[in-house]
Protein backbone atom coordinates (compact mmCIF):
# COMPACT_ATOMS: atom_id res chain seq x y z
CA UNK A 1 66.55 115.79 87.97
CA UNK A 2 63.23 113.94 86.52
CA UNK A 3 64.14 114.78 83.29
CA UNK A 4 67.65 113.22 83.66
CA UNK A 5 66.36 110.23 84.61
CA UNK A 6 63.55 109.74 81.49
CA UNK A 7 65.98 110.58 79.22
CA UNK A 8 68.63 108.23 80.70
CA UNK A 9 65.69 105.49 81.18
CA UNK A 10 64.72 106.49 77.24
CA UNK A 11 68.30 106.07 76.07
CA UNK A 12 68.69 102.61 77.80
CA UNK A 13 65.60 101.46 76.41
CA UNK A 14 66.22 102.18 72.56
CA UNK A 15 69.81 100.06 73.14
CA UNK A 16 68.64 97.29 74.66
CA UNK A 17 66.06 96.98 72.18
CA UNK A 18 68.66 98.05 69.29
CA UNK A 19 70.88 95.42 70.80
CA UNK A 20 68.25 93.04 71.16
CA UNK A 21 67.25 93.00 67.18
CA UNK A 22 71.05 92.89 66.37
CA UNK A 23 71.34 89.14 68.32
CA UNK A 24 68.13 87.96 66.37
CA UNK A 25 68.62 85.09 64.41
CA UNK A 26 64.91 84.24 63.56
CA UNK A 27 65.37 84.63 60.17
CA UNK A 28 67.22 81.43 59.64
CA UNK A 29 65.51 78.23 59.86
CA UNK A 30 67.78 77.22 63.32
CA UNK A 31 66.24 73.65 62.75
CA UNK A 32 67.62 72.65 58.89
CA UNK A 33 71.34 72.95 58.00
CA UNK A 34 72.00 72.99 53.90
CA UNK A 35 75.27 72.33 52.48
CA UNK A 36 76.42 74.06 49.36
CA UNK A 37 79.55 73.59 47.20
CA UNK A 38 80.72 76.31 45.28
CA UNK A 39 82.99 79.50 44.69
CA UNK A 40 83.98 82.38 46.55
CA UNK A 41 83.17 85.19 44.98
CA UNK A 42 83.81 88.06 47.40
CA UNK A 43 84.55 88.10 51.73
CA UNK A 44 83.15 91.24 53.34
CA UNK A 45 85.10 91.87 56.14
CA UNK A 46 83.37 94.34 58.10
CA UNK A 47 81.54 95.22 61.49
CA UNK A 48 79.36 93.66 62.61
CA UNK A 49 79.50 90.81 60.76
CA UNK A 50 81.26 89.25 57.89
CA UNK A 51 79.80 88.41 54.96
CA UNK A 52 80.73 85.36 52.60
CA UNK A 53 79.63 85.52 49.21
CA UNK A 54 79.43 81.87 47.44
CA UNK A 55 77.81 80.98 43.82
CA UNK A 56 77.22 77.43 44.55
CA UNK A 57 73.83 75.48 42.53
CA UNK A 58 70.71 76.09 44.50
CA UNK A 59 69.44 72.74 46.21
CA UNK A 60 65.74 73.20 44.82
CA UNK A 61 66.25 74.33 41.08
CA UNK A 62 70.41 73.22 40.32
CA UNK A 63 70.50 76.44 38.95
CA UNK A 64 74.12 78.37 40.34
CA UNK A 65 73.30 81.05 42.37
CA UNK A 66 74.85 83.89 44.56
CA UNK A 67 74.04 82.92 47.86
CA UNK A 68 74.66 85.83 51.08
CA UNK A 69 75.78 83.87 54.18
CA UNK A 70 76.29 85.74 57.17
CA UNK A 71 78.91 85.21 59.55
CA UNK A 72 80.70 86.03 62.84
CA UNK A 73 82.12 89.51 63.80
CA UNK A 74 85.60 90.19 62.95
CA UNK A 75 86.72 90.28 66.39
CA UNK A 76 86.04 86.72 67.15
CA UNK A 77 86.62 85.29 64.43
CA UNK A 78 90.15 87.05 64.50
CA UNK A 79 90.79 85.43 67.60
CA UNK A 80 89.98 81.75 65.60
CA UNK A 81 92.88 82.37 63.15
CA UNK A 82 90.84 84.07 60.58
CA UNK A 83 91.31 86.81 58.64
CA UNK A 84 90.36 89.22 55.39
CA UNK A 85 93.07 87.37 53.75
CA UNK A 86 91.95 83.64 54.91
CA UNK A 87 90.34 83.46 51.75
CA UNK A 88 89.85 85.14 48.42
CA UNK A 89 87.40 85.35 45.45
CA UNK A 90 88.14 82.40 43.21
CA UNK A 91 88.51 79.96 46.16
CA UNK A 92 86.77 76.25 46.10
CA UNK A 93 84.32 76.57 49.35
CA UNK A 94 82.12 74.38 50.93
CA UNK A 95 79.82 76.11 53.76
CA UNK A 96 77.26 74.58 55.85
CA UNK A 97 74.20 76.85 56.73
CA UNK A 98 70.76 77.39 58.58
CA UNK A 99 69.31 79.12 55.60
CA UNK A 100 66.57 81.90 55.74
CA UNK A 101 63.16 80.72 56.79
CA UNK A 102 62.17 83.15 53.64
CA UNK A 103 63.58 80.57 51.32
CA UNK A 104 66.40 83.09 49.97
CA UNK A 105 69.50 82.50 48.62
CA UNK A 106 71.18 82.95 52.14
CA UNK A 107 71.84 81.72 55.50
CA UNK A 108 73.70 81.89 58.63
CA UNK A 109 77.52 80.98 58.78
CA UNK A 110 77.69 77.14 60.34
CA UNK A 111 80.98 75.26 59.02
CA UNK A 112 83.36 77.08 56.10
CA UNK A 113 85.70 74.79 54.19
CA UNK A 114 88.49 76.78 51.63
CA UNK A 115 90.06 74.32 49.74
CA UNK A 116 90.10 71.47 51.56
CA UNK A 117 91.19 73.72 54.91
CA UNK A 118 88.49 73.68 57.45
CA UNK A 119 87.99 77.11 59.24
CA UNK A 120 86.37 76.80 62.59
């Protein structure tokens, strides 16, 4: 019966702490928002988040750059009128981030505009 409980106890512990480090969002600098203006050039719609790929210039050098911006989970933003198809490679986007504290071409999802369309 001891042994149940440990392992239970054990097996509780390593997802709240897995589930813990998923939610993290100290990588991005929470306190600076960057805007960038550029081109789709591939949505990954997948679990459990997406991920919006965007060449736009790079604030610091005006150099175009791929940028990896990380967004919600399908699920929710499904039930905001999104969806794999809301946007494809090609597209004119404008995306507002809290970019990584690193200094890397990347960021956390804030605002998404596809040509001229606002996606909230």
């Amino acid at each position: 019966m001891k042994t149940a409980i440990y392992s239970a106890a054990a097996v509780a512990t390593v997802f709240a702490a897995t589930a813990s480090a998923h939610h993290s969002f100290a990588m991005f600098d929470q306190s600076k928002e960057t805007t960038l203006d550029g081109t789709l050039k591939a949505l990954q719609w997948t679990n459990p988040h997406i991920w919006v790929q965007v060449v736009a210039k790079d604030p610091a050098s005006g150099q175009n750059v791929e940028w990896s911006i990380e967004g919600g989970s399908p699920n929710n933003l499904s039930s905001k009128g999104w969806s794999r198809n809301v946007m494809k490679a090609g597209d004119h986007v404008t995306i507002v981030i809290h970019p990584l504290k690193n200094g890397q071409h990347g960021g956390s999802l804030m605002k998404l505009t596809v040509n001229g369309k606002t996606l909230t």
